[in-house]
N, C-alpha and C. Protein backbone atom coordinates (compact mmCIF):
# COMPACT_ATOMS: atom_id res chain seq x y z
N UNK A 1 71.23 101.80 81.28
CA UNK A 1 71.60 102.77 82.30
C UNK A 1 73.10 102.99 82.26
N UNK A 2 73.48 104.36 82.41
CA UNK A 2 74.96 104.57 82.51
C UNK A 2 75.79 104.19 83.50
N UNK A 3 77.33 103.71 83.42
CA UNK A 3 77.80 103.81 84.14
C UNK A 3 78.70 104.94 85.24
N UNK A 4 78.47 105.99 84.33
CA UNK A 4 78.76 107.45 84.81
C UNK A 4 77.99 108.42 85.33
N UNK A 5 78.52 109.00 86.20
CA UNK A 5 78.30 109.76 87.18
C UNK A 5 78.39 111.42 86.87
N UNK A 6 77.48 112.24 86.10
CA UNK A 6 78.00 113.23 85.79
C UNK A 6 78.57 114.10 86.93
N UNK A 7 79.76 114.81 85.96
CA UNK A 7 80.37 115.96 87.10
C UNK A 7 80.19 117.18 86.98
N UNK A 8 79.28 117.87 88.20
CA UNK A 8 79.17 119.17 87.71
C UNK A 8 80.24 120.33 87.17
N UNK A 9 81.29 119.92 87.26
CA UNK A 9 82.38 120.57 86.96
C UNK A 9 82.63 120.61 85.35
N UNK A 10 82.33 119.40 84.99
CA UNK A 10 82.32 119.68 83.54
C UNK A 10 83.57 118.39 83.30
N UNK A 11 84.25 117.82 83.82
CA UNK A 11 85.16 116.92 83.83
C UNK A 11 84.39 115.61 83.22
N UNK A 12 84.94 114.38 82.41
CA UNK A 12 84.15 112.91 82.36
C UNK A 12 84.02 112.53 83.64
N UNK A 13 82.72 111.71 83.52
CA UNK A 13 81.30 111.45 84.66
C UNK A 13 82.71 110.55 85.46
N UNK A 14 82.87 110.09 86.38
CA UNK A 14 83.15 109.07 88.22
C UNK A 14 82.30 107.96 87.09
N UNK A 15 83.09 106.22 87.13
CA UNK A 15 82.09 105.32 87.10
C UNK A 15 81.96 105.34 88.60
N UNK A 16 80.62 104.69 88.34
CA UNK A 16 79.48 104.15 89.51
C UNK A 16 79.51 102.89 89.68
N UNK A 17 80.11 101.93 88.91
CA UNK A 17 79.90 100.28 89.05
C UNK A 17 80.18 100.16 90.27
N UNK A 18 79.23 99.16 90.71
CA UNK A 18 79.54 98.40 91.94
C UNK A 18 81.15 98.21 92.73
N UNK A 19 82.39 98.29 91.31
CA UNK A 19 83.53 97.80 91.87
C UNK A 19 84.07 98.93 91.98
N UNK A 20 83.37 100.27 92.04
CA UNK A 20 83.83 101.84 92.43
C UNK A 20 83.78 101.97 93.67
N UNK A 21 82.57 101.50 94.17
CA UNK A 21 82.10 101.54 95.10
C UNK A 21 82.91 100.89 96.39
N UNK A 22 83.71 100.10 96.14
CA UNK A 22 84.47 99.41 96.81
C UNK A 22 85.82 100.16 97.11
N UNK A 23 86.01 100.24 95.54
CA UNK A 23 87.18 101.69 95.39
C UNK A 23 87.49 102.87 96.72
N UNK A 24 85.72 103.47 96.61
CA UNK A 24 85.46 104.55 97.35
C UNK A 24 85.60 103.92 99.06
N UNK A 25 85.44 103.01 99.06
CA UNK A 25 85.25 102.37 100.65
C UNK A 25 86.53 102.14 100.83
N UNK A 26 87.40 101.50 100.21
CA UNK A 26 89.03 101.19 100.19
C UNK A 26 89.46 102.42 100.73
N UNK A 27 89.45 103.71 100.25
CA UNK A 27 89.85 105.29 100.05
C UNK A 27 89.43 105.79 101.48
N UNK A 28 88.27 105.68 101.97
CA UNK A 28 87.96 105.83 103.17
C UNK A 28 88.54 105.38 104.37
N UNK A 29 88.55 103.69 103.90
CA UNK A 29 89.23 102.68 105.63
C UNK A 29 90.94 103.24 105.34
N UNK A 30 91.31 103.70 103.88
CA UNK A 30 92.79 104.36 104.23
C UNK A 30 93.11 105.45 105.26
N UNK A 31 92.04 106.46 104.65
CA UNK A 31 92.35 107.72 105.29
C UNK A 31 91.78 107.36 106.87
N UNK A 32 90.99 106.47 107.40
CA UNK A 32 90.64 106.11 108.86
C UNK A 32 91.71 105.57 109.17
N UNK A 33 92.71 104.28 108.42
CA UNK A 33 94.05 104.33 109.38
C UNK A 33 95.05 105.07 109.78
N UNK A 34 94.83 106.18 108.18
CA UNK A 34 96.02 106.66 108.55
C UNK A 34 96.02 107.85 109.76
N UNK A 35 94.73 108.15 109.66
CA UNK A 35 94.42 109.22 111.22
C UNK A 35 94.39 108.34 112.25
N UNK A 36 94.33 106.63 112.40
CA UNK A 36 94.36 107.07 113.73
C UNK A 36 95.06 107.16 114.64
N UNK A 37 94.99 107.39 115.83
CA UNK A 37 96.39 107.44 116.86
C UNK A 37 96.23 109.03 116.59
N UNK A 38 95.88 109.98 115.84
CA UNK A 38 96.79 111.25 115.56
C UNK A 38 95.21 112.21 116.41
N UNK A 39 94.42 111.56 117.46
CA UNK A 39 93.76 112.47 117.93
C UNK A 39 92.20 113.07 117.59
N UNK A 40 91.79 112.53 116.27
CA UNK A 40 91.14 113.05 115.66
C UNK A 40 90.90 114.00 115.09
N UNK A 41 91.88 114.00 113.50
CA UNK A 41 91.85 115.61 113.60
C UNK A 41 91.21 116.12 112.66
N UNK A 42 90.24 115.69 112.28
CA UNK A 42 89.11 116.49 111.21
C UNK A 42 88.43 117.07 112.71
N UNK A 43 88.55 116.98 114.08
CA UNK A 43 87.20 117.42 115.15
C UNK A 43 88.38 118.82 115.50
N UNK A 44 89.59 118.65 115.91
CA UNK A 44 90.81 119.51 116.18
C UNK A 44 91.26 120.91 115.02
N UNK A 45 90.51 122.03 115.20
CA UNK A 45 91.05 122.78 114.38
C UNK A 45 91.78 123.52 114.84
N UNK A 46 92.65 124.47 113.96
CA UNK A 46 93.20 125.65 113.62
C UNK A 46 92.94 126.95 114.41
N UNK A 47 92.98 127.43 115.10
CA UNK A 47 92.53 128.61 115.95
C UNK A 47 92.05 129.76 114.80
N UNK A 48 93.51 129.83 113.83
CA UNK A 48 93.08 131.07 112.85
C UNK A 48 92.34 130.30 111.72
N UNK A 49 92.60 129.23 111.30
CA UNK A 49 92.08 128.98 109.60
C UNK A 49 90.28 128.19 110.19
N UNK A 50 90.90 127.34 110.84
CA UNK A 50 89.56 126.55 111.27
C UNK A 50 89.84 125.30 110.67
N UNK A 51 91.16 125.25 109.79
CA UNK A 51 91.94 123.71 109.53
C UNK A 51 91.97 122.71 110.07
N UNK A 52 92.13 121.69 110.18
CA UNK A 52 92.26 120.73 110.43
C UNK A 52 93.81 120.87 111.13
N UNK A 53 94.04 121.14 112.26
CA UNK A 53 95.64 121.06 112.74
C UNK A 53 96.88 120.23 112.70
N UNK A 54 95.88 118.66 112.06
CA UNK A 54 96.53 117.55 111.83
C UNK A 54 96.67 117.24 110.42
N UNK A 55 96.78 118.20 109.43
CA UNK A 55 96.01 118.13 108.06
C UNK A 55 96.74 116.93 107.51
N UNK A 56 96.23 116.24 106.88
CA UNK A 56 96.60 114.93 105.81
C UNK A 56 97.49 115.07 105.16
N UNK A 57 98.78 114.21 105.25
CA UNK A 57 99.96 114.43 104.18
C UNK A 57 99.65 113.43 103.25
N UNK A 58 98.88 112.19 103.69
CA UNK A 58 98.86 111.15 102.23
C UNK A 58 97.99 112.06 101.16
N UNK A 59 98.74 111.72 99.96
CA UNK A 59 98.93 111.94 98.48
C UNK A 59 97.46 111.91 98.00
N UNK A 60 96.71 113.04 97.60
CA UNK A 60 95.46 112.40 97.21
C UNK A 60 95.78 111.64 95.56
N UNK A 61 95.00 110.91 95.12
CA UNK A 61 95.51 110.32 93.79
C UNK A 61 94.06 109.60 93.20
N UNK A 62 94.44 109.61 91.65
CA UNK A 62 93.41 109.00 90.89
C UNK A 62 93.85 107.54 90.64
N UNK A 63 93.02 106.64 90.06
CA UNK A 63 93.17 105.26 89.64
C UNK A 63 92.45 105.29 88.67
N UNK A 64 93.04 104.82 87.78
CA UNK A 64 92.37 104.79 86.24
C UNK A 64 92.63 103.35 85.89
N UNK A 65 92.08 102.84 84.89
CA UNK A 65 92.39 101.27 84.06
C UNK A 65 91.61 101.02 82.90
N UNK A 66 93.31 100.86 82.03
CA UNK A 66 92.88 100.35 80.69
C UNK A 66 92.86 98.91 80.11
N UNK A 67 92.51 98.31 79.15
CA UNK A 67 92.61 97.12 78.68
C UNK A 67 94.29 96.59 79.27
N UNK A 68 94.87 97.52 79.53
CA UNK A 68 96.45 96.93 79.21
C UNK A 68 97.44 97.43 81.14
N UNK A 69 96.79 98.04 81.50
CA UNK A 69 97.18 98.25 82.86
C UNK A 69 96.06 98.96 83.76
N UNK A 70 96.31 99.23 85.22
CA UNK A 70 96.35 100.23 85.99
C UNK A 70 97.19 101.11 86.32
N UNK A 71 96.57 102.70 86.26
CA UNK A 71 97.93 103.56 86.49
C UNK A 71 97.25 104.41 87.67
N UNK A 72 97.80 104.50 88.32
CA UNK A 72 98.09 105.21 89.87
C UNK A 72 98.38 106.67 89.62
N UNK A 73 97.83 107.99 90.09
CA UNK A 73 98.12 109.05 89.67
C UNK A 73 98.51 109.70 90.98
N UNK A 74 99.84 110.49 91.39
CA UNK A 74 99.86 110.86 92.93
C UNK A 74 99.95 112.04 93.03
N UNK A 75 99.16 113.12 93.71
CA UNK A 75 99.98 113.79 93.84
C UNK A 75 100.56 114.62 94.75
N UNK A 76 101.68 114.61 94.49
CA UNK A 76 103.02 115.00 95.44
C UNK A 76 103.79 116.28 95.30
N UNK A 77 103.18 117.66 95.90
CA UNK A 77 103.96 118.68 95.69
C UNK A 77 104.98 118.63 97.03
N UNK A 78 105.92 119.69 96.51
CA UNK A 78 106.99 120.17 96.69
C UNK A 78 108.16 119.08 97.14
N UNK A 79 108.02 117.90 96.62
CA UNK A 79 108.77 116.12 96.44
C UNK A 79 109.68 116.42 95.42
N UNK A 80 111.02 115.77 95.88
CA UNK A 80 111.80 115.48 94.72
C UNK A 80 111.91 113.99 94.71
N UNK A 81 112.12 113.99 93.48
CA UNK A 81 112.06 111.91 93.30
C UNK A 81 112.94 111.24 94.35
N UNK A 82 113.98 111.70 95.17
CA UNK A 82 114.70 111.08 96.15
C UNK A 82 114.19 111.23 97.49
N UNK A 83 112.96 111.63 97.27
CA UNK A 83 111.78 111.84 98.43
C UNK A 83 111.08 110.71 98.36
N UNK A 84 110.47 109.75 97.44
CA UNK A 84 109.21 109.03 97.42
C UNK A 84 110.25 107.35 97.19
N UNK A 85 109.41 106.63 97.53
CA UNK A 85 109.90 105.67 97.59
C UNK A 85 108.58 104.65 97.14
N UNK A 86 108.48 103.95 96.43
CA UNK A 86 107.11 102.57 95.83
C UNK A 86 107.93 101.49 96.18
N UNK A 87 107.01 100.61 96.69
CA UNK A 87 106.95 98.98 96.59
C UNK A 87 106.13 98.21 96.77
N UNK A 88 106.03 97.25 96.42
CA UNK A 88 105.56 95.66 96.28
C UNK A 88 105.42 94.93 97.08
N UNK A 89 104.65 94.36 98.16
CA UNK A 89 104.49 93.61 98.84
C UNK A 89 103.00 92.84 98.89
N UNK A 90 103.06 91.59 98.91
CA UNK A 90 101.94 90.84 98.83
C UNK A 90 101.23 91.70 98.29
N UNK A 91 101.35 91.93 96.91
CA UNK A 91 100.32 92.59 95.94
C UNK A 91 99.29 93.87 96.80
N UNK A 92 100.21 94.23 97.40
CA UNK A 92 100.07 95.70 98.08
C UNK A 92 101.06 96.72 97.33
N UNK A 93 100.59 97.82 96.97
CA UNK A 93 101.56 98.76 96.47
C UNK A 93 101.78 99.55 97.66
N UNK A 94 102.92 100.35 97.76
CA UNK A 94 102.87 101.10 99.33
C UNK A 94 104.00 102.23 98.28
N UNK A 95 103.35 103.76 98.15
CA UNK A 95 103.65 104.99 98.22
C UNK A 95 104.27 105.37 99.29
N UNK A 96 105.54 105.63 99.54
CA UNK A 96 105.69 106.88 101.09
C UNK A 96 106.76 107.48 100.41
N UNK A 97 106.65 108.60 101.31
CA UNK A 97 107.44 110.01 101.06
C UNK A 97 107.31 110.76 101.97
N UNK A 98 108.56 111.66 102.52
CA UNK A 98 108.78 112.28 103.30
C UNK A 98 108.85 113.72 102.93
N UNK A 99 108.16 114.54 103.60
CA UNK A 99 108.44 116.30 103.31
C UNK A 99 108.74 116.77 104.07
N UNK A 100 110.07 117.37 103.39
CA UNK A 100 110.90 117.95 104.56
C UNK A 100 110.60 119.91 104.71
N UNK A 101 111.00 120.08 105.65
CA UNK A 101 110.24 121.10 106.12
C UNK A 101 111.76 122.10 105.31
N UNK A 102 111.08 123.60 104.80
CA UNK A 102 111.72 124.47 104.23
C UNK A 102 111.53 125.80 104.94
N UNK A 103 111.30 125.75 106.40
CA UNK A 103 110.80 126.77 107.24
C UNK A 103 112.43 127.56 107.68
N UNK A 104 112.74 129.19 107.25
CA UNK A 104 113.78 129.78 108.23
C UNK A 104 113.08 129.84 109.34
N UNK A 105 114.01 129.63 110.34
CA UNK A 105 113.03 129.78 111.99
C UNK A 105 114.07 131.27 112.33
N UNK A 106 114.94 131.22 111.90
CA UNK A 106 115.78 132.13 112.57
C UNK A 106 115.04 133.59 112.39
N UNK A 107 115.13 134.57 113.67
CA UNK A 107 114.39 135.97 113.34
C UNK A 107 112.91 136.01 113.05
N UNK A 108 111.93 134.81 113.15
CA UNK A 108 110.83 135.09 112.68
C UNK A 108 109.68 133.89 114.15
N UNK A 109 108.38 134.68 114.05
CA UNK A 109 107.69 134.62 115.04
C UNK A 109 106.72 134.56 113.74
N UNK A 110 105.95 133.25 113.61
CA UNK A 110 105.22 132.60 113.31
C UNK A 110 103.79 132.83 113.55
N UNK A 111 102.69 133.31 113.00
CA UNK A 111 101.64 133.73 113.44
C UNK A 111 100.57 133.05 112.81
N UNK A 112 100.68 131.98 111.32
CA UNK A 112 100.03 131.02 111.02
C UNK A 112 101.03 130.15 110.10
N UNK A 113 100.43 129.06 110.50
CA UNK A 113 101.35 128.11 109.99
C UNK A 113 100.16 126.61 108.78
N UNK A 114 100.18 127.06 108.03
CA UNK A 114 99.82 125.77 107.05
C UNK A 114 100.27 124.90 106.26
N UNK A 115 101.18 125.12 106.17
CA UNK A 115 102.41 124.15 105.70
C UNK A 115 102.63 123.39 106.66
N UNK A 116 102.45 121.66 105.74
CA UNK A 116 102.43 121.01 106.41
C UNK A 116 104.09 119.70 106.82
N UNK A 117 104.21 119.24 107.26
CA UNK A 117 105.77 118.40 106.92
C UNK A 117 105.76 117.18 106.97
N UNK A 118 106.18 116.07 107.31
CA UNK A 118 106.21 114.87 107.68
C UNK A 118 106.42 113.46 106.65
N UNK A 119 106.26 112.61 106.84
CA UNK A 119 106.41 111.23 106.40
C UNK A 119 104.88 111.17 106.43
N UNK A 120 104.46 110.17 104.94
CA UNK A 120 103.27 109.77 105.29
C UNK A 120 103.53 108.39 103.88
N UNK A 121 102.38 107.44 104.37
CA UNK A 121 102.19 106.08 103.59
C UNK A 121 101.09 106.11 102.66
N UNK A 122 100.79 105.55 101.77
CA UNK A 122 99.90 104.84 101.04
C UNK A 122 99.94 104.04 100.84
N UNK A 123 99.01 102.77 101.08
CA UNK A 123 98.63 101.44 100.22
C UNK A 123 97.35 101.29 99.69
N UNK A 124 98.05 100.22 98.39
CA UNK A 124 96.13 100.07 97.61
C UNK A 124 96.65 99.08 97.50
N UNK A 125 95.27 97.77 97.99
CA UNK A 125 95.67 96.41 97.16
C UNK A 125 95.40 96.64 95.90
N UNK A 126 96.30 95.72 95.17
CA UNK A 126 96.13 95.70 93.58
C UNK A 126 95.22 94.17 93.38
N UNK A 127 94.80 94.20 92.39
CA UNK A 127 93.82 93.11 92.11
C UNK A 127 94.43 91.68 91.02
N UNK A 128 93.96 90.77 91.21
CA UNK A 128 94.65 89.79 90.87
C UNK A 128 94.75 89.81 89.25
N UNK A 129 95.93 89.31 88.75
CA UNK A 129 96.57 89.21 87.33
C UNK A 129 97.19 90.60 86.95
N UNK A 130 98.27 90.92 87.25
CA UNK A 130 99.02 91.98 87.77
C UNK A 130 99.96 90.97 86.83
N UNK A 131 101.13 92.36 86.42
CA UNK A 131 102.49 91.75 85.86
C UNK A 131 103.47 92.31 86.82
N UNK A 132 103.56 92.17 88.17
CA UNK A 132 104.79 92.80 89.34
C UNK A 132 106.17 93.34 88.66
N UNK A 133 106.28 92.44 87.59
CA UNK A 133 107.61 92.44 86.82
C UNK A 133 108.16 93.68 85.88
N UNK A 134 106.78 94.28 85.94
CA UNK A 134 107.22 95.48 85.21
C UNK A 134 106.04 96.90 85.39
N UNK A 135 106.11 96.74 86.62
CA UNK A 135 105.37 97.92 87.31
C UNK A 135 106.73 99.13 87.29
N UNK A 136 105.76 100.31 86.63
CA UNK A 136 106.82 101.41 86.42
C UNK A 136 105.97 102.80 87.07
N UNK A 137 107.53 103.26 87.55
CA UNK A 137 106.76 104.53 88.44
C UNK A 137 107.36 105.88 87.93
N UNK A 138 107.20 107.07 87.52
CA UNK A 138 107.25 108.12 87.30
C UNK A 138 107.06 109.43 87.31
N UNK A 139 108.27 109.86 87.83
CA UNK A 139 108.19 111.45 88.92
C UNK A 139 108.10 112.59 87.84
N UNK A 140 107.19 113.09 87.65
CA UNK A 140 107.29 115.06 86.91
C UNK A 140 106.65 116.70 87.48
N UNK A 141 107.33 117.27 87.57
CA UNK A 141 106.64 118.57 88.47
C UNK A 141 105.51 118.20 89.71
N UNK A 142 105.79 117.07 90.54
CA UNK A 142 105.01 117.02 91.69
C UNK A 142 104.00 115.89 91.69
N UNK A 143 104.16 115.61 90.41
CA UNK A 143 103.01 113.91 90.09
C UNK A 143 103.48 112.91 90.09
N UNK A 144 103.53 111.55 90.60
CA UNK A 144 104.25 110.72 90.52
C UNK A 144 102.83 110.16 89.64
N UNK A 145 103.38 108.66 88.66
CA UNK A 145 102.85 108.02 88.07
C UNK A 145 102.99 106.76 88.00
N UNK A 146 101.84 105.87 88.83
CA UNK A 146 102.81 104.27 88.68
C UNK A 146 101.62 103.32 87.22
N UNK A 147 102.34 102.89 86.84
CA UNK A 147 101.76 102.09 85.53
C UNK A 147 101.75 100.42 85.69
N UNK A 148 100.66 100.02 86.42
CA UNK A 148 101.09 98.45 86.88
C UNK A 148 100.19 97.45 86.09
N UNK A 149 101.50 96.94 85.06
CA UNK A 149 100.58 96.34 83.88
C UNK A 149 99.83 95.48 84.06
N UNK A 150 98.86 94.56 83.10
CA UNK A 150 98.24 93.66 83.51
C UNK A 150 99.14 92.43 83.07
N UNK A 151 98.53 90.82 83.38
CA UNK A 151 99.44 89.93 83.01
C UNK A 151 98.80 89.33 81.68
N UNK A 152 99.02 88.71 80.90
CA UNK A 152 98.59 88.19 79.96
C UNK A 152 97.36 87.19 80.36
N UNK A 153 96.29 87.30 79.92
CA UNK A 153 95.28 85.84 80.33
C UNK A 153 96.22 85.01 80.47
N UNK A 154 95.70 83.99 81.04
CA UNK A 154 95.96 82.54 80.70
C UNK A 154 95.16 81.85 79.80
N UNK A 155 95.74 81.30 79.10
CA UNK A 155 94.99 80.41 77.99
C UNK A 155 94.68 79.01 78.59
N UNK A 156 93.68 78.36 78.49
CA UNK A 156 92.75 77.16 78.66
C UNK A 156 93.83 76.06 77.56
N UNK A 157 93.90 75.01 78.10
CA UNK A 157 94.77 74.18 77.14
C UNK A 157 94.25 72.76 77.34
N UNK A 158 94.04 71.73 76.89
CA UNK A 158 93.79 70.57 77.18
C UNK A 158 94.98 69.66 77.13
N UNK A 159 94.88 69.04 78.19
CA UNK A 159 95.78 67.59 78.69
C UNK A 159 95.49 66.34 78.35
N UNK A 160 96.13 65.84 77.41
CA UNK A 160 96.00 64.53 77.16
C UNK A 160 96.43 63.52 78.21
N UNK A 161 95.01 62.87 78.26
CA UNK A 161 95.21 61.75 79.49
C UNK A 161 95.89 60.41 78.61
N UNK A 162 96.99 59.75 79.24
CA UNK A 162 97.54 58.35 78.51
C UNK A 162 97.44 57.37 79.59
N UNK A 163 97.31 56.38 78.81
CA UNK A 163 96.78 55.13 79.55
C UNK A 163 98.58 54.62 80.75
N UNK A 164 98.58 54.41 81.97
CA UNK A 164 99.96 54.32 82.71
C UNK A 164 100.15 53.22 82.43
N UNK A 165 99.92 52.10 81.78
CA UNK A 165 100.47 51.01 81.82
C UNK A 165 101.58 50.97 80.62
């Protein structure tokens, strides 16, 4: 049986393994913290669009993994790299970035507004045997890219026991 998920789009299949699945649940309890406090706003729409009035600034993003890392895919329009900020904490990665608003207010009366502004967070735990030491992140036309290698196995070694006397 496959582990892929075909896409009707025509894109390679979503795995399905069990540890996707977790993936997908991780992705969920994010986007539930990060709404809450803010009202509920998938129920709160838009008068004209029928939007969401509170619309989501965290980054939607892919997670991919090869023999040799995980890479984090973000993406982040209208960000300049002195916008986003990554770090490391207890093998938490944490994305944030701020969008700053590019609105003239002067002379103009506003009649829909979808553009959205603000500060927003991401975290994903990362999974154990990680190399912290050389996690690399990389900004191009609106994508950030973090590459968080793996660590080398550990090799099994035997200890010679000697007699203490």
């Amino acid at each position: 049986m496959s582990d892929k998920v075909p896409n009707p789009l025509g894109s390679p299949g979503v795995n399905s393994a069990p540890s996707s699945l977790f993936t997908s649940l991780q992705t969920e309890a994010n986007r539930l913290f990060n709404d809450f406090g803010s009202g509920f706003p998938n129920f709160r729409q838009s008068l004209w669009t029928g939007l969401p009035t509170n619309a989501d600034l965290s980054p939607r993003m892919d997670v991919a993994e090869t023999d040799q890392a995980i890479e984090l895919t973000a993406e982040l329009p209208g960000l300049q790299e002195k916008d986003i900020e990554v770090t490391l904490t207890d093998n938490v990665l944490t994305i944030r970035g701020d969008k700053k608003s590019e609105r003239d207010e002067t002379n103009k009366s506003y009649h829909l507004v979808e553009r959205r502004y603000g500060s927003f967070a991401r975290r994903m735990e990362l999974p154990p045997g990680i190399d912290p030491s050389k996690i690399d992140a990389k900004f191009s036309n609106g994508v950030l890219v973090v590459t968080v290698p793996k660590s080398s196995p550990s090799v099994a070694r035997k200890i010679d026991v000697k007699n203490a006397a």
